[in-house]
C-alpha atoms as a PDB file:
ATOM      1  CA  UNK A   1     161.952  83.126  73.874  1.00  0.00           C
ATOM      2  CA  UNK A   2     160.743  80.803  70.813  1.00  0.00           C
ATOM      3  CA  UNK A   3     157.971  81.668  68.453  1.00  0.00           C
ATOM      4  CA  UNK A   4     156.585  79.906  65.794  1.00  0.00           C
ATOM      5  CA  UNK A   5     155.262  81.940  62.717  1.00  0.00           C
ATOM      6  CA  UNK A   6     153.034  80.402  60.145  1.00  0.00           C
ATOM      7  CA  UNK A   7     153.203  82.031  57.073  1.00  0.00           C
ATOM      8  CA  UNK A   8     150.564  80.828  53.984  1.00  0.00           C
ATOM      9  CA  UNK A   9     151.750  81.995  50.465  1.00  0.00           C
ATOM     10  CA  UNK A  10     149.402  82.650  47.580  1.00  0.00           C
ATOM     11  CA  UNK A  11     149.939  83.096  44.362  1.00  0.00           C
ATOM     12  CA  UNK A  12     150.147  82.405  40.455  1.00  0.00           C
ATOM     13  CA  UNK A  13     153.248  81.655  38.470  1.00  0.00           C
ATOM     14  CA  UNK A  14     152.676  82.102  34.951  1.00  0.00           C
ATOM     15  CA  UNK A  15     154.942  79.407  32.806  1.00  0.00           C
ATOM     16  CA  UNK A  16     157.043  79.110  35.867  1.00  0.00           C
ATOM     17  CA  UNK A  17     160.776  78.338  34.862  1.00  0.00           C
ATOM     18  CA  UNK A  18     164.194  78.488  36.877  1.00  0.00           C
ATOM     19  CA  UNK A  19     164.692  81.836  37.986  1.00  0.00           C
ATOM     20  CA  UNK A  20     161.113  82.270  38.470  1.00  0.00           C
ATOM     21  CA  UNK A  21     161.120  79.598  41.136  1.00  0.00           C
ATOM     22  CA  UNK A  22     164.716  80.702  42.359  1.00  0.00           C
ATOM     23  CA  UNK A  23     163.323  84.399  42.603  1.00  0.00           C
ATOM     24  CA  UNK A  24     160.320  83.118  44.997  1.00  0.00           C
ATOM     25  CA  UNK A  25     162.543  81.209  46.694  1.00  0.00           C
ATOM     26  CA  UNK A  26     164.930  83.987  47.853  1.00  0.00           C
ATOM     27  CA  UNK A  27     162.257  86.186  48.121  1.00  0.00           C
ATOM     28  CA  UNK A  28     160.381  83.943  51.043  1.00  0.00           C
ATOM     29  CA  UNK A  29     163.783  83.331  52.549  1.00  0.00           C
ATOM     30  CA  UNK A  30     164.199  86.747  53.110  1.00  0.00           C
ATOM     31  CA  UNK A  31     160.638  87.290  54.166  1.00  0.00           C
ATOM     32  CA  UNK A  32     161.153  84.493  56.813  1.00  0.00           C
ATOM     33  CA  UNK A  33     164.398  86.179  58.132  1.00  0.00           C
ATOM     34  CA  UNK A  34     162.655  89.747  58.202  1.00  0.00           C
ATOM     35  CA  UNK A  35     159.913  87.937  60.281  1.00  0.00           C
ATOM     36  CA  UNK A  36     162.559  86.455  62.661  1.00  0.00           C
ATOM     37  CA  UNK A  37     164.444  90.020  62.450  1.00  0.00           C
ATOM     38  CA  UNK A  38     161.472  92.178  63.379  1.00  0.00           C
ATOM     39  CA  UNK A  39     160.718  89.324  66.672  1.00  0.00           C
ATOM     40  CA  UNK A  40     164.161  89.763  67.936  1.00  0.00           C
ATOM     41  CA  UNK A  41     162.662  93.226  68.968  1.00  0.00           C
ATOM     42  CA  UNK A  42     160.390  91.325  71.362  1.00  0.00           C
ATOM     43  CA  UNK A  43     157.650  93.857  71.557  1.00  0.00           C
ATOM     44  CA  UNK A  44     153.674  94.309  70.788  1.00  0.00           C
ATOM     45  CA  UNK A  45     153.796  97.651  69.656  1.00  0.00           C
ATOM     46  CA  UNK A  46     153.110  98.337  65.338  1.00  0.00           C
ATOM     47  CA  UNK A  47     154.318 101.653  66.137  1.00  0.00           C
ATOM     48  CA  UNK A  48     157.720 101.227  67.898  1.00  0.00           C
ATOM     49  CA  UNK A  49     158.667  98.382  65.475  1.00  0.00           C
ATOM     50  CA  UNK A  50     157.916 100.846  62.847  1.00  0.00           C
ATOM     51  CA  UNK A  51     159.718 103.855  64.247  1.00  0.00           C
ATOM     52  CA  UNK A  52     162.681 101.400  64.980  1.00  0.00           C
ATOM     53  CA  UNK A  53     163.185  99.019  62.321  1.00  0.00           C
ATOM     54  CA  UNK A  54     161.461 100.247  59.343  1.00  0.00           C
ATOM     55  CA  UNK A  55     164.560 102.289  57.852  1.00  0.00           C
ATOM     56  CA  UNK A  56     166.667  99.607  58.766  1.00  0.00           C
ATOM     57  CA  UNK A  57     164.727  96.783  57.332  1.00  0.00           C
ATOM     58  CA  UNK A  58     164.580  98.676  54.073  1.00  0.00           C
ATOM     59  CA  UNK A  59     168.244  98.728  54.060  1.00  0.00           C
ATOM     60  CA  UNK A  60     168.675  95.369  55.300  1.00  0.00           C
ATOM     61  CA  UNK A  61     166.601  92.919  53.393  1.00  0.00           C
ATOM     62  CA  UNK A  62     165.577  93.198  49.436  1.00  0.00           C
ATOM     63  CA  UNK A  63     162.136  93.396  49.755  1.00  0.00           C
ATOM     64  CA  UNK A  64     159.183  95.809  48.988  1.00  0.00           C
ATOM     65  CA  UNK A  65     157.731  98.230  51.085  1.00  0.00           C
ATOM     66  CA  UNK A  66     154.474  96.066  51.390  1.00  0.00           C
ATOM     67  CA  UNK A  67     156.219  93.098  52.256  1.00  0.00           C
ATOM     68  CA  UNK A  68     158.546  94.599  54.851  1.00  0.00           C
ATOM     69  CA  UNK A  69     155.288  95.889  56.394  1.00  0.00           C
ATOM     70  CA  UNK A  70     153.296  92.712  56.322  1.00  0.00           C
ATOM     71  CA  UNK A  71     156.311  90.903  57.680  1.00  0.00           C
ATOM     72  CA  UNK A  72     156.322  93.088  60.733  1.00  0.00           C
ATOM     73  CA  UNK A  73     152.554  92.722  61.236  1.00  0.00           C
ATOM     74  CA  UNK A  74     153.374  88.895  61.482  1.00  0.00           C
ATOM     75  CA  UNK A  75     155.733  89.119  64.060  1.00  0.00           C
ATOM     76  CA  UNK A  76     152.990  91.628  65.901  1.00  0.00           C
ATOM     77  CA  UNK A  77     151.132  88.315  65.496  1.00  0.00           C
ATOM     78  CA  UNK A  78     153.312  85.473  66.418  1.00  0.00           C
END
């Protein structure tokens, strides 16, 4: 099964240089493939995607705790 997933990024960049950009840009690429990740898991449930992927995802992808979180809520969505 296909899914699409939308995702809107807000922010500020203060004097954005280089490795600022670069940084964002790895850090949404990873986001994206978290989203992707957590879908592969084809279910509806917050609470089984937590109980079976958190841990994983932590150890998996570079990404904060809030992140990991809101990407899983996403796929919930999609």
């Amino acid at each position: 099964m296909r899914k699409d997933v939308q995702v809107t990024v807000v922010g500020k960049v203060f004097r954005p240089n280089g490795l600022k950009v670069l940084a964002l840009n790895r850090c949404l690429s990873d986001y994206l493939r978290l989203v992707k990740w957590y879908l592969r898991f084809n279910s509806t449930s917050k609470e089984f995607l937590h109980e079976k992927g958190y841990e994983k995802a932590k150890r998996l992808f570079n990404l904060n705790t809030a992140l990991i979180q809101t990407a899983r809520d996403k796929a919930l969505k999609s």
